[in-house]
C-alpha atoms as a PDB file:
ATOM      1  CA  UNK A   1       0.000   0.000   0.000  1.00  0.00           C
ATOM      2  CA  UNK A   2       1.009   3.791  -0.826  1.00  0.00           C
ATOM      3  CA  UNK A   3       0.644   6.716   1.319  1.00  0.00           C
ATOM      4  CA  UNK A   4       0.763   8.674  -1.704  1.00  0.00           C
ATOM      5  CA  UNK A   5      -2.269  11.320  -1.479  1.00  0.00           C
ATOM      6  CA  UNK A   6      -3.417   9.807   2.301  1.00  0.00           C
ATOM      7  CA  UNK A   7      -4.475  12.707   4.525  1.00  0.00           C
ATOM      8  CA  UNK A   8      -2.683  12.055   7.647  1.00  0.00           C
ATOM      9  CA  UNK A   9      -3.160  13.911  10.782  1.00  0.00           C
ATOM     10  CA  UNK A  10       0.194  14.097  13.097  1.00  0.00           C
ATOM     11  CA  UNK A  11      -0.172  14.763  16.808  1.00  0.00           C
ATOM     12  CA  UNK A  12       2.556  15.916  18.807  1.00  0.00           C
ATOM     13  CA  UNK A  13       2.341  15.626  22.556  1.00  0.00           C
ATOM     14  CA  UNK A  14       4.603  16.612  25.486  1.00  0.00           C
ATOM     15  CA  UNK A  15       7.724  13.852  25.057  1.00  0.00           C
ATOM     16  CA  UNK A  16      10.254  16.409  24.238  1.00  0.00           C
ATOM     17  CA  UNK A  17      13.164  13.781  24.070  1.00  0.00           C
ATOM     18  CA  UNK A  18      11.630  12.056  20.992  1.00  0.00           C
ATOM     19  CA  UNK A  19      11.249  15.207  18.821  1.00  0.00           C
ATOM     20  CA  UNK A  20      14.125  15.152  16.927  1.00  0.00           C
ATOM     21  CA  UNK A  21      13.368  11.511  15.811  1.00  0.00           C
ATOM     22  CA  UNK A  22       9.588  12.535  15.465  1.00  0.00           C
ATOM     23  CA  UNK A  23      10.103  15.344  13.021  1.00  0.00           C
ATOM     24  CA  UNK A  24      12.196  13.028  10.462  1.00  0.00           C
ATOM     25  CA  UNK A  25       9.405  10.815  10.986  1.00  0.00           C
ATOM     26  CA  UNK A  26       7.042  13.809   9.932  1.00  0.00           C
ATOM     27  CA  UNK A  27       9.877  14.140   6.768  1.00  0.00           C
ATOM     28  CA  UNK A  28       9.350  10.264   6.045  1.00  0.00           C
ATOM     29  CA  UNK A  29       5.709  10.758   5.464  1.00  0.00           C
ATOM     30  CA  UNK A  30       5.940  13.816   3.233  1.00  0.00           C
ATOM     31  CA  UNK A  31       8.326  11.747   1.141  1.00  0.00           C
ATOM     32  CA  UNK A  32       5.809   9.083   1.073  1.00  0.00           C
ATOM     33  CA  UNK A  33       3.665  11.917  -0.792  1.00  0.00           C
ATOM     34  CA  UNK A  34       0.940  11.668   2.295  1.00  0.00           C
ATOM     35  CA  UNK A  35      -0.674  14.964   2.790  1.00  0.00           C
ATOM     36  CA  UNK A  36       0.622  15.592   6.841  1.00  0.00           C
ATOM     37  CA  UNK A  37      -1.591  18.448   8.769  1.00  0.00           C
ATOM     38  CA  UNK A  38      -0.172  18.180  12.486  1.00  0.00           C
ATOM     39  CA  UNK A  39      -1.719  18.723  15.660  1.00  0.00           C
ATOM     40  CA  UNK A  40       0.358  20.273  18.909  1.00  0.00           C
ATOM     41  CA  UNK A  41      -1.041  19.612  22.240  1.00  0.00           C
ATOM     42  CA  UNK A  42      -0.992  22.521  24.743  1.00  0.00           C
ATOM     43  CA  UNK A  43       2.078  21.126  26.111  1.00  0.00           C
ATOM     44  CA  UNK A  44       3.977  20.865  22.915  1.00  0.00           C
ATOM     45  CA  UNK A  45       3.159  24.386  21.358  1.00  0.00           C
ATOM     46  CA  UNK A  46       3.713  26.245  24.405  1.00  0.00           C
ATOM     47  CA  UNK A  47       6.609  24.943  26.757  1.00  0.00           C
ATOM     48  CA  UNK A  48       9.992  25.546  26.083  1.00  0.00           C
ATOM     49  CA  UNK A  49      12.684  22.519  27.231  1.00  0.00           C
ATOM     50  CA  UNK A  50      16.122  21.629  27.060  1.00  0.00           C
ATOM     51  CA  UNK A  51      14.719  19.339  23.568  1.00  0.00           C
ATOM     52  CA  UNK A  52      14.358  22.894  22.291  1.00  0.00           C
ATOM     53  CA  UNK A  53      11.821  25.740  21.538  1.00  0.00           C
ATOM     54  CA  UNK A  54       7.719  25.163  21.510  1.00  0.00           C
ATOM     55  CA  UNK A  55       7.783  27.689  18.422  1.00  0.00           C
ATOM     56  CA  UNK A  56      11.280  26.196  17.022  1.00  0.00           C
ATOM     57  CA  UNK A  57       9.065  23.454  16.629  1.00  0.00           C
ATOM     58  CA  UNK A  58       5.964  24.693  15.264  1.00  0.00           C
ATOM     59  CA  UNK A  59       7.542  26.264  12.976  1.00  0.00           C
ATOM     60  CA  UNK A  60       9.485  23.186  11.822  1.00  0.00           C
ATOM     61  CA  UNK A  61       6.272  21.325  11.585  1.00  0.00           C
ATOM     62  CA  UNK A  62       4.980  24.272   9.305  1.00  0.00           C
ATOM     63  CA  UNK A  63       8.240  23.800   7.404  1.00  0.00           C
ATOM     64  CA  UNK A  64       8.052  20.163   6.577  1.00  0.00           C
ATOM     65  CA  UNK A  65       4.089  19.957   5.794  1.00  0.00           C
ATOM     66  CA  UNK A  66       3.825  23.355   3.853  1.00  0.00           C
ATOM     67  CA  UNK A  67       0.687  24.327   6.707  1.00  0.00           C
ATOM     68  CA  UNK A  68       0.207  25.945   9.917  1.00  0.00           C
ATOM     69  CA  UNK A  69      -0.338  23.452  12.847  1.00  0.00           C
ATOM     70  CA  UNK A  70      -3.916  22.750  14.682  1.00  0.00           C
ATOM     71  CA  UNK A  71      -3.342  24.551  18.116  1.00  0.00           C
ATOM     72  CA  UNK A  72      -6.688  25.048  19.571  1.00  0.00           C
ATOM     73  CA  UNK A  73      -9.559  22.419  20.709  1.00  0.00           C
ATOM     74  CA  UNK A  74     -12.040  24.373  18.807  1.00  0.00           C
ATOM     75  CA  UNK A  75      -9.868  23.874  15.383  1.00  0.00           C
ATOM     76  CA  UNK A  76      -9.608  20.631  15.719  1.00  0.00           C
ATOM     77  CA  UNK A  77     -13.246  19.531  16.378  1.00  0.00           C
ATOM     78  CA  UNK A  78     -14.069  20.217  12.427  1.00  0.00           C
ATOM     79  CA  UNK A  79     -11.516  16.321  11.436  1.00  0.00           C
ATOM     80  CA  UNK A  80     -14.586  14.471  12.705  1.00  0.00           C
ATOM     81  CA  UNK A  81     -17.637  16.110  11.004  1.00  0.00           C
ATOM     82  CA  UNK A  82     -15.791  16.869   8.080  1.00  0.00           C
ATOM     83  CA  UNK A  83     -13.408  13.510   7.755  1.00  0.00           C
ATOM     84  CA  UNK A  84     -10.849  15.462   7.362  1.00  0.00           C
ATOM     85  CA  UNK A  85      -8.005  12.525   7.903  1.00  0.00           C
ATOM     86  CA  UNK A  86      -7.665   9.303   6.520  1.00  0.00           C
ATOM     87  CA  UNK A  87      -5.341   8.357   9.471  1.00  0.00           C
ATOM     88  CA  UNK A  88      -4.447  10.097  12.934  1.00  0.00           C
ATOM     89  CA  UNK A  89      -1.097   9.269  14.248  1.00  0.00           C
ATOM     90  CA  UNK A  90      -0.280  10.221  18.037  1.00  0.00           C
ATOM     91  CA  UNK A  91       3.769  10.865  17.701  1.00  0.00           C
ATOM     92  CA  UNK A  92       4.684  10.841  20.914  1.00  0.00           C
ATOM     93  CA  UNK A  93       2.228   9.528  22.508  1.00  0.00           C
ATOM     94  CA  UNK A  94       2.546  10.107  26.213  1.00  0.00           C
ATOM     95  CA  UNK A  95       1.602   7.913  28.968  1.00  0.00           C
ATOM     96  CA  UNK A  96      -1.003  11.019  30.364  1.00  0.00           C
ATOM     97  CA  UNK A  97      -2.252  11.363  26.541  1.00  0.00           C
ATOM     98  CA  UNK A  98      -2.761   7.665  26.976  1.00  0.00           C
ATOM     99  CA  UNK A  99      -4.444   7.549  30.246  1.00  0.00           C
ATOM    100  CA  UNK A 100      -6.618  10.244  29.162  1.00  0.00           C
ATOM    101  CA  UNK A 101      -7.468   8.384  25.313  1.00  0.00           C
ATOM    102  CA  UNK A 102      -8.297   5.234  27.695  1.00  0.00           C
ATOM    103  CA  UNK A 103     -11.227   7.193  30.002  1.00  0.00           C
ATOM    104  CA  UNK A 104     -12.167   9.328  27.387  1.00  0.00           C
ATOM    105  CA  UNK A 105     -11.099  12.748  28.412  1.00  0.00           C
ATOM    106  CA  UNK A 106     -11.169  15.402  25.729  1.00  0.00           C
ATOM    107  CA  UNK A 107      -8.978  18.636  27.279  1.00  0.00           C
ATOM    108  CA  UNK A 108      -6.768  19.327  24.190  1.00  0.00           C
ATOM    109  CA  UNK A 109      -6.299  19.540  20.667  1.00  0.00           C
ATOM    110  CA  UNK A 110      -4.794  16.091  20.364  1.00  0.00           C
ATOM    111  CA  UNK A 111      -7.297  14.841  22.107  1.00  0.00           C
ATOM    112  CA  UNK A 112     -10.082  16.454  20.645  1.00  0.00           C
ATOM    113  CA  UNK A 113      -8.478  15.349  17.509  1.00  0.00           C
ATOM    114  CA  UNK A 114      -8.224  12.113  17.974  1.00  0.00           C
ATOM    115  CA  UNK A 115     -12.218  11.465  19.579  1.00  0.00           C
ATOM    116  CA  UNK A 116     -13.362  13.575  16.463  1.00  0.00           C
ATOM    117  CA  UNK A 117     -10.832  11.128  13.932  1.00  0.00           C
ATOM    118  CA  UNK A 118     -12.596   8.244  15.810  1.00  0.00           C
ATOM    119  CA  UNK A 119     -16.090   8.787  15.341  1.00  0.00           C
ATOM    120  CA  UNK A 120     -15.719   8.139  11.992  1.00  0.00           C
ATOM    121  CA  UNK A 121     -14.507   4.343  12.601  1.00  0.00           C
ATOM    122  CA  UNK A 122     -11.170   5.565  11.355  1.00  0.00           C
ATOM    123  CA  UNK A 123      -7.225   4.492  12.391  1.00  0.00           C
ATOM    124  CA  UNK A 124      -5.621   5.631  15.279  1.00  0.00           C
ATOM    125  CA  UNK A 125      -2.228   5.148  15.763  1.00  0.00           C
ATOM    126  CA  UNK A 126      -0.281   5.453  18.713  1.00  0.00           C
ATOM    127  CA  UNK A 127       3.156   5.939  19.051  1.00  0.00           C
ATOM    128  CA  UNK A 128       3.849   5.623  22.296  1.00  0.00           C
ATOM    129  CA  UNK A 129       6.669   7.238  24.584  1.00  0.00           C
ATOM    130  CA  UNK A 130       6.189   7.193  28.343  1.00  0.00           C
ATOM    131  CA  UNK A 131       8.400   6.160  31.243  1.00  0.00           C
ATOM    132  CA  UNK A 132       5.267   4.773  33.203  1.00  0.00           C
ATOM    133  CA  UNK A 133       4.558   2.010  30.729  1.00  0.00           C
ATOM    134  CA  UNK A 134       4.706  -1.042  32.736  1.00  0.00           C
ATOM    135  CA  UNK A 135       3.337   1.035  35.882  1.00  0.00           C
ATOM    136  CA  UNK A 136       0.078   2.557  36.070  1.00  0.00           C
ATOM    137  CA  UNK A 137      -0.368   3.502  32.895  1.00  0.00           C
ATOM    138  CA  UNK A 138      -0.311  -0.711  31.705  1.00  0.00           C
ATOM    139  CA  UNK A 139      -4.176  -1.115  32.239  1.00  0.00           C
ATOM    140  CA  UNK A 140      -4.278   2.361  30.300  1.00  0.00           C
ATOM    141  CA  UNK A 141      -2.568   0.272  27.587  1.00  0.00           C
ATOM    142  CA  UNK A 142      -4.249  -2.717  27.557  1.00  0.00           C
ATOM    143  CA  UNK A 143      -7.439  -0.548  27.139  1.00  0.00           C
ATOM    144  CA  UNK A 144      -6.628   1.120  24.373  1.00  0.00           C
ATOM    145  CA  UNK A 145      -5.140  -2.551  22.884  1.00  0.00           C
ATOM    146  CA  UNK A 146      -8.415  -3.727  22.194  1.00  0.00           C
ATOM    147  CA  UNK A 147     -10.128  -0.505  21.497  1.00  0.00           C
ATOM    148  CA  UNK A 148     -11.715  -0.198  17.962  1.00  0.00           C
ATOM    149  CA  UNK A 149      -9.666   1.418  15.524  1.00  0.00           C
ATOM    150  CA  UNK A 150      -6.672   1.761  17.792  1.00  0.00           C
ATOM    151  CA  UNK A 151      -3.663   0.909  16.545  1.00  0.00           C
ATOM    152  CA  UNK A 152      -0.436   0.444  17.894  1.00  0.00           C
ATOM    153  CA  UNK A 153       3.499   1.503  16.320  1.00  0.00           C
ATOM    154  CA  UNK A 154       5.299  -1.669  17.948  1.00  0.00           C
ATOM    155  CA  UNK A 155       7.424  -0.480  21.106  1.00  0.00           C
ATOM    156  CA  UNK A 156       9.357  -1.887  23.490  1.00  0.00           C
ATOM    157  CA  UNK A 157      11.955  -1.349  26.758  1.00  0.00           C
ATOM    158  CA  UNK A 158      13.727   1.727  25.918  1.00  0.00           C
ATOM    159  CA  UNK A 159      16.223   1.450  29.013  1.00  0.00           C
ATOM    160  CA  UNK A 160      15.206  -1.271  31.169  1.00  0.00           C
ATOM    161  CA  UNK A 161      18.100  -0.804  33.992  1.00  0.00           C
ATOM    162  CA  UNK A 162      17.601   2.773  34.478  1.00  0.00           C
ATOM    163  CA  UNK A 163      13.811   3.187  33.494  1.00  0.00           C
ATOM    164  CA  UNK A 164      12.537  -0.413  33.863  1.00  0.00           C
ATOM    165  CA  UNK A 165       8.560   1.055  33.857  1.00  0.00           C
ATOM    166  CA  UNK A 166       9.447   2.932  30.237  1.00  0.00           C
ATOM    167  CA  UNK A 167       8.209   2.378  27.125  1.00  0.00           C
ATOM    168  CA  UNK A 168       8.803   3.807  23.519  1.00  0.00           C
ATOM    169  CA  UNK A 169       7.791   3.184  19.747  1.00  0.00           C
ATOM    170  CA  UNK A 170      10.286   1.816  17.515  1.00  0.00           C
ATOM    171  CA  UNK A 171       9.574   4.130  14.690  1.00  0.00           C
ATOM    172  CA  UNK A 172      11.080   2.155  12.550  1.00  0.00           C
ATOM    173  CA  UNK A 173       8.355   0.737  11.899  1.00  0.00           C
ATOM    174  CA  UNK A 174       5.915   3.415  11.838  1.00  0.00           C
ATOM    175  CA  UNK A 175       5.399   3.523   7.764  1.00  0.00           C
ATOM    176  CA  UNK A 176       3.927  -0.605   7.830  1.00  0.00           C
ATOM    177  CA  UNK A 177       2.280   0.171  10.869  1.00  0.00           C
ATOM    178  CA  UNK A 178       0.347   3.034   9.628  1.00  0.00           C
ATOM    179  CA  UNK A 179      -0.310   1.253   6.252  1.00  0.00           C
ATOM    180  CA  UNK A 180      -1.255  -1.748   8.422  1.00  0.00           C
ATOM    181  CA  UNK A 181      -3.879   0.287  10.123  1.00  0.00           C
ATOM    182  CA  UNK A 182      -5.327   2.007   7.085  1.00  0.00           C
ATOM    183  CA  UNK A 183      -5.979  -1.657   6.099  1.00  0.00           C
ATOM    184  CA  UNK A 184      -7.952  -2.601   9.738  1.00  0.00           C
ATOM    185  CA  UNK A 185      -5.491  -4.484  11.440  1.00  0.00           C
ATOM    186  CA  UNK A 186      -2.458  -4.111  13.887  1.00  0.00           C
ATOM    187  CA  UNK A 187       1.159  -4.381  12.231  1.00  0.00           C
ATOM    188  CA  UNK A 188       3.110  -7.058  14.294  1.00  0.00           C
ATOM    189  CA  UNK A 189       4.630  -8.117  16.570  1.00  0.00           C
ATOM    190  CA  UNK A 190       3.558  -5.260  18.235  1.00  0.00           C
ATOM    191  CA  UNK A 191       6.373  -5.656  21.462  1.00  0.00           C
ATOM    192  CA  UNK A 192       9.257  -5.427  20.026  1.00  0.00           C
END
């Protein structure tokens, strides 16, 4: 399967650490000729870290998909009614992101997003990056792993000595995964 022409909806949440890799993810799918609008939490278009600048990378995103990002609850609302998106990919995907998909709490763009993506029995895929994986956020997890329409970028153990409750996508595999979800079913193996 192609992306070529796929309207694809990227999410960016608060894991700062992963936005290098994210945004050359966000390059891979523009070279895949998908057509990328992205989504910034609150978090991720407004605080500044040690990753880097909140509008360094808003305006990156701009860069890379030609468009101005969704910032605002109220903006993003129209990708359900309208079916705006073919797919909606959450990269990062945080473990409160998670948590919040899981009991179906709707405070942010991303969020908003992602229940308006989903009411129109389209993909969802996570990419997740938290360092509460195997902690509280597991039943969160396991939730959203047999959820409708939720799909899952495989991930695994990102540093199991120094973080052994953390969790992150292998990105790698983010192109099949997505194409695997436009298609209905969950790339695999999914740990990896």
């Amino acid at each position: 399967m192609s992306l070529k022409r796929k309207k694809i909806g990227v999410a960016f949440t608060g894991s700062f650490c992963t936005y290098r890799k994210a945004f050359q993810d966000l390059q891979k799918l523009i070279d895949e000729g998908a057509e990328v609008t992205t989504i910034f939490s609150d978090a991720a278009q407004s605080i500044d870290s040690r990753f880097g600048r909140a509008d360094d990378f808003l305006e990156e995103a701009a860069r890379i998909t030609g468009k101005s990002a969704i910032r605002t609850i109220a903006q993003a609302e129209p990708i359900g009614p309208g079916s705006l998106l073919d797919v909606l990919i959450i990269l990062p995907c945080t473990g409160n992101t998670i948590a919040k998909l899981a009991n179906g709490i709707t405070d942010s763009p991303v969020l908003m997003a992602a229940k308006a993506h989903l009411r129109n029995e389209k993909p969802l895929v996570l990419s997740i990056s938290t360092n509460d994986a195997l902690g509280m956020n597991m039943k969160n997890i396991g939730l959203l792993l047999n959820a409708k329409h939720i799909y899952f970028v495989p991930f695994g153990q990102d540093n199991p000595e120094k973080k052994p409750n953390s969790m992150i996508a292998n990105t790698e595999y983010l192109l099949p995964a997505v194409e695997a979800a436009i298609e209905g079913r969950q790339y695999q193996p999914i740990l990896c």
